[in-house]
Protein backbone atom coordinates (compact mmCIF):
# COMPACT_ATOMS: atom_id res chain seq x y z
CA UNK A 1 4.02 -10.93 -10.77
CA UNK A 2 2.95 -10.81 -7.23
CA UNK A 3 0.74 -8.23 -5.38
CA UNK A 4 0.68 -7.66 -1.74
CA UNK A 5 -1.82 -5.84 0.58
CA UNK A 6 -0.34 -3.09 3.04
CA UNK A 7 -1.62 -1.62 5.91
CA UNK A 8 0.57 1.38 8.66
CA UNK A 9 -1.21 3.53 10.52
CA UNK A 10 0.22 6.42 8.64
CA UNK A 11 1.06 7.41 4.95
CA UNK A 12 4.63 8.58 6.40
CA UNK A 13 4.75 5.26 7.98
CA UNK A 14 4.27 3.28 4.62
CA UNK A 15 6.54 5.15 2.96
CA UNK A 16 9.22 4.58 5.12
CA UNK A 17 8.43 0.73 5.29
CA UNK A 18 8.42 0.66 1.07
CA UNK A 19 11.78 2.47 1.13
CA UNK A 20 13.28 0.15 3.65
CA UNK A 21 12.18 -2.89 1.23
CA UNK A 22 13.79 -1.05 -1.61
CA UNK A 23 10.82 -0.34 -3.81
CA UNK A 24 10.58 3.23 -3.59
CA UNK A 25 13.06 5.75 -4.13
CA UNK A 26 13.93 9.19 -3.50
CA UNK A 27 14.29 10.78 -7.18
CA UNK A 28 15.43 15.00 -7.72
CA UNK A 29 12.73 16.57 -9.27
CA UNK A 30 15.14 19.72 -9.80
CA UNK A 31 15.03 22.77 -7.97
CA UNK A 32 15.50 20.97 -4.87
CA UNK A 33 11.72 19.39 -4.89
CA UNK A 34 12.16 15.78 -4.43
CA UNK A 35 9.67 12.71 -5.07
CA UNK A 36 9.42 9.45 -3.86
CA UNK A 37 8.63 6.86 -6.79
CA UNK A 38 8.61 3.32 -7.13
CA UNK A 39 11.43 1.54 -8.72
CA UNK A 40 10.63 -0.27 -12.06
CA UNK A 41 8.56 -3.20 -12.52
CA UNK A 42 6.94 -2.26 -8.97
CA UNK A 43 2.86 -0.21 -9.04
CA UNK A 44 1.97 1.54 -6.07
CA UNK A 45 -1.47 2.15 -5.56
CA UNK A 46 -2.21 4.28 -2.46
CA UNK A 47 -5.52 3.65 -1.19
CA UNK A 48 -5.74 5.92 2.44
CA UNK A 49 -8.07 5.02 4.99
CA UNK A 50 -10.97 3.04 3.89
CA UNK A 51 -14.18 4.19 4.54
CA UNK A 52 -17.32 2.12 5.87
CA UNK A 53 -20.12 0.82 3.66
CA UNK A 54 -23.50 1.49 3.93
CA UNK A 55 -26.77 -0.41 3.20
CA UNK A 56 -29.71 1.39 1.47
CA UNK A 57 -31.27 2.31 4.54
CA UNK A 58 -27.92 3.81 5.93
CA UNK A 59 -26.70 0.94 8.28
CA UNK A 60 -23.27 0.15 8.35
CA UNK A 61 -22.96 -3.12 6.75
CA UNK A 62 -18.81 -3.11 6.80
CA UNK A 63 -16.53 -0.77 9.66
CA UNK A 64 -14.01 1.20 7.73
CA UNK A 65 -10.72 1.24 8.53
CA UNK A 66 -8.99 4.81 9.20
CA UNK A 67 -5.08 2.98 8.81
CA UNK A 68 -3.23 4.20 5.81
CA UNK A 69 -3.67 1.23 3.13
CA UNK A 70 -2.02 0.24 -0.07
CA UNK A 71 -1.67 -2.19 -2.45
CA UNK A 72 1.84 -2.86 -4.33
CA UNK A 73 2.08 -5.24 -7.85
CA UNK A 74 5.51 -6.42 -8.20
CA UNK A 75 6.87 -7.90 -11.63
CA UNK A 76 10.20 -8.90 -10.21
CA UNK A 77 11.23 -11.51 -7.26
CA UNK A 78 11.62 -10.16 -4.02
CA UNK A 79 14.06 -10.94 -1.59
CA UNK A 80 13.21 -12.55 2.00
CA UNK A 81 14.43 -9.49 3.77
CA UNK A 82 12.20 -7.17 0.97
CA UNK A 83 9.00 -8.91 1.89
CA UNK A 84 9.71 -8.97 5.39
CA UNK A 85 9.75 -5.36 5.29
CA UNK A 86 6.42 -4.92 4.16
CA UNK A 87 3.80 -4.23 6.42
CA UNK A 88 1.82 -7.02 5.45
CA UNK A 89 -1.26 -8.12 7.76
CA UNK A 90 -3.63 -11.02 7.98
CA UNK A 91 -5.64 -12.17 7.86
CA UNK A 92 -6.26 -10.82 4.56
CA UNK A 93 -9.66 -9.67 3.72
CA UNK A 94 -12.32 -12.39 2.21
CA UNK A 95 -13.41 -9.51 -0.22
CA UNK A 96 -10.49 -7.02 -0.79
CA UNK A 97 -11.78 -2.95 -0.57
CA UNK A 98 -9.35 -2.52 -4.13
CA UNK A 99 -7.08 -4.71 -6.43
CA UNK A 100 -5.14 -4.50 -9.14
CA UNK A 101 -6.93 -5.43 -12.52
C-alpha cells in the first residue's frame, strides 16, 4: 500500500493527470451521465485548495494554498510510467494538511 500527495493547479487538471496514470476511469452512469471513478484497490481523496491557518488572535500562522490538492492510497504496484504521471511535488510537507488513516 502506498499513498502519494498531489498537487495541479486545477481539479480538471488532476483528473486528467490520474486518468493518464490509469487510476481513474470513465464509467456510464446510464442515460448518458458519465463518472469518473477510481479503479480498484486505488482511494481518491479530493482535498481542493487548502485554506490558511489561523492563530487565536487571527494571525496567519500557515499560507494556504489555492492549487487543487489530493491525496491517492494505492493497494497495488504501480508502474514507472504510472507514478511518473502523477503530479507529485516536493518537497513534501513536514506536517501534511490531510492523510489517509
Amino acid at each position: 500500500m502506498t499513498d502519494y500527495m498531489l498537487r495541479t493547479d486545477t481539479e480538471a487538471q488532476m483528473d486528467d493527470a490520474l486518468e493518464a496514470a490509469g487510476l481513474l476511469v470513465e464509467v456510464d452512469q446510464g442515460e448518458g451521465e458519465i463518472a469518473l471513478m477510481p479503479v480498484p484497490g486505488c482511494y481518491v481523496d479530493r482535498i481542493g485548495a487548502i485554506p490558511p491557518s489561523y492563530d487565536i488572535d487571527g494571525n496567519i500562522v500557515r499560507q494556504g494554498d489555492n492549487r487543487y490538492h489530493a491525496n491517492i492510497r494505492v493497494t497495488f504496484e504501480l508502474t514507472e510510467e504510472q507514478v511518473a504521471a502523477l503530479p507529485t511535488f516536493t518537497p513534501t510537507p513536514g506536517i501534511p494538511y490531510r492523510v489517509f488513516a
